[in-house]
N, C-alpha and C. Protein backbone atom coordinates (compact mmCIF):
# COMPACT_ATOMS: atom_id res chain seq x y z
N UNK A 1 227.60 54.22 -41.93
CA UNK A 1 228.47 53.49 -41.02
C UNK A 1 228.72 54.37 -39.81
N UNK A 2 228.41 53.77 -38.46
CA UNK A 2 228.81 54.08 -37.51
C UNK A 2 229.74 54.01 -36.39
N UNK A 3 230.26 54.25 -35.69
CA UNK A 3 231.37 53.54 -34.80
C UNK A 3 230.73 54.30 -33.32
N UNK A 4 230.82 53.72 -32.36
CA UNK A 4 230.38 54.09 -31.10
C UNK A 4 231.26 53.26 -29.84
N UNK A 5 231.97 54.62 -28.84
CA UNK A 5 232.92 53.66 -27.96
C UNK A 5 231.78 53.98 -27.02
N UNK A 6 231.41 52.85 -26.50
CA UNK A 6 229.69 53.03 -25.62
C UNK A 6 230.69 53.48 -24.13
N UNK A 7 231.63 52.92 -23.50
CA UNK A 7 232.77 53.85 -22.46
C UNK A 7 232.56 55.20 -22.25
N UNK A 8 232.43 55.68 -23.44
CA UNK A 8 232.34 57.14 -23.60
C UNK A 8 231.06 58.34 -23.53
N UNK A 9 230.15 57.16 -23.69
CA UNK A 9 228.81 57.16 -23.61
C UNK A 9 227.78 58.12 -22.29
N UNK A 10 227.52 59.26 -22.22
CA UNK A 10 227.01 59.82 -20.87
C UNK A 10 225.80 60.67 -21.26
N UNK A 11 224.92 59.72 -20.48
CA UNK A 11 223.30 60.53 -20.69
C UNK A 11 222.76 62.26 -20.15
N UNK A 12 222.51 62.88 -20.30
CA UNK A 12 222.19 64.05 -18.82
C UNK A 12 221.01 63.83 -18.06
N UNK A 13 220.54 62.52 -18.36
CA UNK A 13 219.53 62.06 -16.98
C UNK A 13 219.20 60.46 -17.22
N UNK A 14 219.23 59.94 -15.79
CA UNK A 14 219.40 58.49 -16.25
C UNK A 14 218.47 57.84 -16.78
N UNK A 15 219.17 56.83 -17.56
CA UNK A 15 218.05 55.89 -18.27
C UNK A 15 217.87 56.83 -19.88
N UNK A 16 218.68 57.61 -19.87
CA UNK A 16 218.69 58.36 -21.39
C UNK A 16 219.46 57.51 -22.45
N UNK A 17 218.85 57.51 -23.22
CA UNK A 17 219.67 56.84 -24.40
C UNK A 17 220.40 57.00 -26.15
N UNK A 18 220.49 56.94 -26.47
CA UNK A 18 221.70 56.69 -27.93
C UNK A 18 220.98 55.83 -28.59
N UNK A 19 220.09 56.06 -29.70
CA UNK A 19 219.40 55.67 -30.27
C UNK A 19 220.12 55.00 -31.38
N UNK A 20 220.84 53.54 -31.65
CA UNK A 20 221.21 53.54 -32.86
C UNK A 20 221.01 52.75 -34.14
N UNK A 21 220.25 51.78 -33.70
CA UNK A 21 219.26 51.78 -35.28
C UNK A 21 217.76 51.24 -34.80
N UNK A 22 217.06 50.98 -35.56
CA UNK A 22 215.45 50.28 -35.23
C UNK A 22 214.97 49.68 -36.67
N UNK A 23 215.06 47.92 -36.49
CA UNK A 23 215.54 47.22 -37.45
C UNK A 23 213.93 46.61 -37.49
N UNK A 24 212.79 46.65 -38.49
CA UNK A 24 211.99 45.28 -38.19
C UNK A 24 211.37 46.25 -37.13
N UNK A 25 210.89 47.50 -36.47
CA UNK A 25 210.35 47.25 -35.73
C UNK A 25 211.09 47.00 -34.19
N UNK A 26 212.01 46.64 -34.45
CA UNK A 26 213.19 46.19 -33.21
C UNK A 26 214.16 47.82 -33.22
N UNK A 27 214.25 48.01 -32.06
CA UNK A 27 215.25 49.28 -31.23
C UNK A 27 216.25 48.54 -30.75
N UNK A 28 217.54 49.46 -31.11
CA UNK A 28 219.12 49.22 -30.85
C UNK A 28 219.62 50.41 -29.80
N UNK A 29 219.17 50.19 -28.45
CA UNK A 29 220.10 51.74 -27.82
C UNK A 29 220.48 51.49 -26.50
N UNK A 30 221.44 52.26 -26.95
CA UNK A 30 222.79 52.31 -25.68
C UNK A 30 222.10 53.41 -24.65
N UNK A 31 221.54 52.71 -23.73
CA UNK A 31 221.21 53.68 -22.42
C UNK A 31 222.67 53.60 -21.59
N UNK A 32 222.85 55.02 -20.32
CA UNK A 32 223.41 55.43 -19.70
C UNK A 32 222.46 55.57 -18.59
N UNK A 33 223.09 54.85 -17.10
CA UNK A 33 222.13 55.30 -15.86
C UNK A 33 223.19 55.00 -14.40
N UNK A 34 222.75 55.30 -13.45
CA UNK A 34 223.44 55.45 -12.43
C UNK A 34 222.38 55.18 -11.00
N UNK A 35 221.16 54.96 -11.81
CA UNK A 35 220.00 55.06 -11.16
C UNK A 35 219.12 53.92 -11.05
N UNK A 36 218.21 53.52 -10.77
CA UNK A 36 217.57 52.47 -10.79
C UNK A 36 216.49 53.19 -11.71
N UNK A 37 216.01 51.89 -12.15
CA UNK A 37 214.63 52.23 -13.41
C UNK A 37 213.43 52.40 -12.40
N UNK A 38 212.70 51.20 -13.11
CA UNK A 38 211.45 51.33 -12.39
C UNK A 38 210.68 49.48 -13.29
N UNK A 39 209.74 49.11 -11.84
CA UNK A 39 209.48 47.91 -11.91
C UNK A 39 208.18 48.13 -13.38
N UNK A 40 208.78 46.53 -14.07
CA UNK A 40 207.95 46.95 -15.19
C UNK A 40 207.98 45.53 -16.20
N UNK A 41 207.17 45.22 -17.20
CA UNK A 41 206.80 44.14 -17.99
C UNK A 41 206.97 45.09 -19.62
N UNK A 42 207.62 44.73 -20.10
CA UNK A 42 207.83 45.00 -21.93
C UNK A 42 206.70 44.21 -22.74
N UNK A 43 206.51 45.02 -23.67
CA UNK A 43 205.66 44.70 -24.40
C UNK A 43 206.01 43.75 -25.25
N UNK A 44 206.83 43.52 -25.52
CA UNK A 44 207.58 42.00 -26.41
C UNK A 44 208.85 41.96 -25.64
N UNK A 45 209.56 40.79 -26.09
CA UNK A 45 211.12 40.40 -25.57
C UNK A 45 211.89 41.18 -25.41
N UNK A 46 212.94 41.87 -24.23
CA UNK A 46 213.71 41.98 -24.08
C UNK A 46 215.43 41.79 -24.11
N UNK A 47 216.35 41.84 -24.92
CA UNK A 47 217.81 41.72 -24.39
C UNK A 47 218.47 43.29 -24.00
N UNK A 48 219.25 42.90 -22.66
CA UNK A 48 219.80 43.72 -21.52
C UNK A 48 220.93 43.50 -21.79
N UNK A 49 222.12 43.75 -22.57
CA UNK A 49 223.61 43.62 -22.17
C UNK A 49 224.19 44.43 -21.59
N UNK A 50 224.92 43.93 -20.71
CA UNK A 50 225.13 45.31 -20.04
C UNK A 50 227.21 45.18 -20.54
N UNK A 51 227.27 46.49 -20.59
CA UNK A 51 228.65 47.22 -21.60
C UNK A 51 229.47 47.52 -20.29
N UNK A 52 228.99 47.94 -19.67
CA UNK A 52 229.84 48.37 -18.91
C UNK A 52 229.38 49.02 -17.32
N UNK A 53 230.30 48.64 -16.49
CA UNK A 53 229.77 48.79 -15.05
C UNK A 53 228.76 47.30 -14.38
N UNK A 54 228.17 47.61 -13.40
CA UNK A 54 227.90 46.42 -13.02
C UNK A 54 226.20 46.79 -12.42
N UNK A 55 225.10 45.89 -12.76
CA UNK A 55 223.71 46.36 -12.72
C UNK A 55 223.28 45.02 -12.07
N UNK A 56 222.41 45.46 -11.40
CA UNK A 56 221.50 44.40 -10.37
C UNK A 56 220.38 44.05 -10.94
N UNK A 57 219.96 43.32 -11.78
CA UNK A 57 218.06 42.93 -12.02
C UNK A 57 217.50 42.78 -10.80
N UNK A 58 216.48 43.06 -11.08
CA UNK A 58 215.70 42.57 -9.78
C UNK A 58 214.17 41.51 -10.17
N UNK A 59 213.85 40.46 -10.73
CA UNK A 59 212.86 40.16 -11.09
C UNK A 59 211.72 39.45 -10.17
N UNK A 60 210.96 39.31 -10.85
CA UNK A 60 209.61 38.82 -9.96
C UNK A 60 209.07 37.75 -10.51
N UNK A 61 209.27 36.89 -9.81
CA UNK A 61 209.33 35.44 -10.14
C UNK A 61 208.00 34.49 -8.74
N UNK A 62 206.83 33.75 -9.13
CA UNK A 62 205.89 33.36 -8.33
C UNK A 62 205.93 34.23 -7.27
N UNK A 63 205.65 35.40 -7.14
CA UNK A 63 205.66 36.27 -5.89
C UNK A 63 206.69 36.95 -5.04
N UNK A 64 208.22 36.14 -6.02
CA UNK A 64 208.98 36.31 -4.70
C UNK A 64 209.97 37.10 -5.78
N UNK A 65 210.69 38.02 -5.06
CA UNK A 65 211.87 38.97 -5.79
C UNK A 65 213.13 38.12 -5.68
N UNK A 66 213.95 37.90 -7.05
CA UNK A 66 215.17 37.49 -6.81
C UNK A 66 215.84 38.73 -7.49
N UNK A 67 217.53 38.83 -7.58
CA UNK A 67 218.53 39.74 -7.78
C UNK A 67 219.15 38.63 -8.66
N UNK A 68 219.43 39.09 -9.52
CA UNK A 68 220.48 38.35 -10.33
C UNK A 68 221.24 39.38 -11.10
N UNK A 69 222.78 39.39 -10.11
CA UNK A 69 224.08 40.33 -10.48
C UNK A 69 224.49 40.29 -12.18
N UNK A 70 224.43 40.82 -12.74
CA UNK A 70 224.74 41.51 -14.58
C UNK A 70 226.08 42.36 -14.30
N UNK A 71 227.09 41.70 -14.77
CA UNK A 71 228.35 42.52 -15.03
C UNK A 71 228.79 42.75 -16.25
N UNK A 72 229.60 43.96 -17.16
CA UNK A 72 230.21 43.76 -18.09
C UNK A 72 230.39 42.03 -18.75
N UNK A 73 229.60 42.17 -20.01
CA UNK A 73 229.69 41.01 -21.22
C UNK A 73 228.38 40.11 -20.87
N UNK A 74 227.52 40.32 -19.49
CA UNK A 74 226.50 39.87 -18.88
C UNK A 74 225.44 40.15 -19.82
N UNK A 75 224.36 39.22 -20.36
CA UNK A 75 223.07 39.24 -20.68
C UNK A 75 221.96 38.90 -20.43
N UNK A 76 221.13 39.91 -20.12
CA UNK A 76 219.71 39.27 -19.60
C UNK A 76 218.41 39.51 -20.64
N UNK A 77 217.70 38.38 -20.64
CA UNK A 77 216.85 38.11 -21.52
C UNK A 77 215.43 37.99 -20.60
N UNK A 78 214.69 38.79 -20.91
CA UNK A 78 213.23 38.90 -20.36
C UNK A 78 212.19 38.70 -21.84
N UNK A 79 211.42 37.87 -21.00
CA UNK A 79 210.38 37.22 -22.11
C UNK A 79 208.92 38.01 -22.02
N UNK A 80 208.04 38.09 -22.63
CA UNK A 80 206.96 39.05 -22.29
C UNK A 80 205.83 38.33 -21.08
N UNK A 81 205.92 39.22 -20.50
CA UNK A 81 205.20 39.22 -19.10
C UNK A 81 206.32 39.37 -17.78
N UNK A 82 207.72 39.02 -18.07
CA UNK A 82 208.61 38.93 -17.23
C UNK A 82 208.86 40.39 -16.29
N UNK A 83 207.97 40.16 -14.80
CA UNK A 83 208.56 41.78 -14.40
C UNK A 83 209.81 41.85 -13.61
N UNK A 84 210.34 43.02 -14.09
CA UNK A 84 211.80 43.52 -13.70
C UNK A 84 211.89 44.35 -13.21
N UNK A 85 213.25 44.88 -13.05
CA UNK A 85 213.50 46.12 -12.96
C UNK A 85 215.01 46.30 -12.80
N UNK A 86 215.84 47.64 -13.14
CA UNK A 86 217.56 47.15 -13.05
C UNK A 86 217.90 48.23 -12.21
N UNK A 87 219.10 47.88 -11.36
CA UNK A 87 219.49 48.91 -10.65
C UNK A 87 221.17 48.76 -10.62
N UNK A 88 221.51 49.95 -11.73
CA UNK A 88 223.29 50.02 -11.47
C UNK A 88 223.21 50.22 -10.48
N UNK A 89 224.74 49.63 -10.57
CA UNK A 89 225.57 49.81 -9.04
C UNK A 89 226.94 50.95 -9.43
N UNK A 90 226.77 52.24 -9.31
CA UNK A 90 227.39 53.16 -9.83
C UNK A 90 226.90 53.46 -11.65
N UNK A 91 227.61 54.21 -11.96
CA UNK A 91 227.78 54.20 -13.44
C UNK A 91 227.54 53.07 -14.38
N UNK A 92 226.04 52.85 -15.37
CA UNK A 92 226.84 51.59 -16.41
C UNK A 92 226.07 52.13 -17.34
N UNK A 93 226.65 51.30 -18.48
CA UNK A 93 226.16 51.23 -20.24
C UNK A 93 225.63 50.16 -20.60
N UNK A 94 224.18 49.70 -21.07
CA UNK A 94 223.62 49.02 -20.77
C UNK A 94 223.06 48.79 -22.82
N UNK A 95 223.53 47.67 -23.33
CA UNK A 95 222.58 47.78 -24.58
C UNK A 95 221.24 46.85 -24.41
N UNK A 96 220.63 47.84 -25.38
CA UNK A 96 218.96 47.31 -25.03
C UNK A 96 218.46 47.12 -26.42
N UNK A 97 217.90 45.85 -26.44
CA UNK A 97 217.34 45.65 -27.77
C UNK A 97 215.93 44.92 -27.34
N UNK A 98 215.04 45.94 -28.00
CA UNK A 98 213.63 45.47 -27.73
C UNK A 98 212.45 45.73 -28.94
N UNK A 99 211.16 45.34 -29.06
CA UNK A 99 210.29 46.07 -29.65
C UNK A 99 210.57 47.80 -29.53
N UNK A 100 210.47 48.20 -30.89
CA UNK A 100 210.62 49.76 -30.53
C UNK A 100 208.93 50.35 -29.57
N UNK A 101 209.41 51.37 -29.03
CA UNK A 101 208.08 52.20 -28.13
C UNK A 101 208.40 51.25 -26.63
N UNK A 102 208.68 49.80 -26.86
CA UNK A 102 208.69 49.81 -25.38
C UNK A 102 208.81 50.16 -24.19
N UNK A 103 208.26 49.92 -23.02
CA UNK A 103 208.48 50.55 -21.92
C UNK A 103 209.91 50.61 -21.49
């Protein structure tokens, strides 16, 4: 049994994460970033909740980039082939549940 206040949560380089379980093949982790990722397609499905702070998607949709704002209790769901990419806006805690190894 675990307990985790993800608030409390601080990587020492962004996009680091808190590994906390990998169920099936499926990864459970609390990343910390302040930074923008990097544009990219997952190897299976994606869910993005974001915990805390406020993160920008950026996806790529028929050629054209849209932004769709993710705040605290916000979820984003990327399907495979879907390219993205996230960019906090300051500090956030972001849970990520994906195929484990994913990009």
């Amino acid at each position: 049994m675990r307990h985790i206040q993800s608030r409390d949560f601080r990587a020492g380089n962004a996009w680091d994460a808190l590994d906390i379980t990998e169920m099936n093949g499926i990864s459970v982790r609390l990343h910390w970033s302040d930074k923008p990722y990097k544009w990219h397609v997952n190897d299976g499905e994606e869910v993005f909740a974001v915990l805390d702070g406020v993160v920008d998607m950026h996806v790529k949709q028929g050629g054209e980039v849209r932004i769709i704002p993710l705040r605290a209790g916000d979820i984003f769901h990327a399907q495979v082939g879907d390219e993205h990419v996230a960019h906090p806006q300051g500090e956030a805690r972001i849970l990520v549940i994906e195929q484990a190894g994913s990009v």
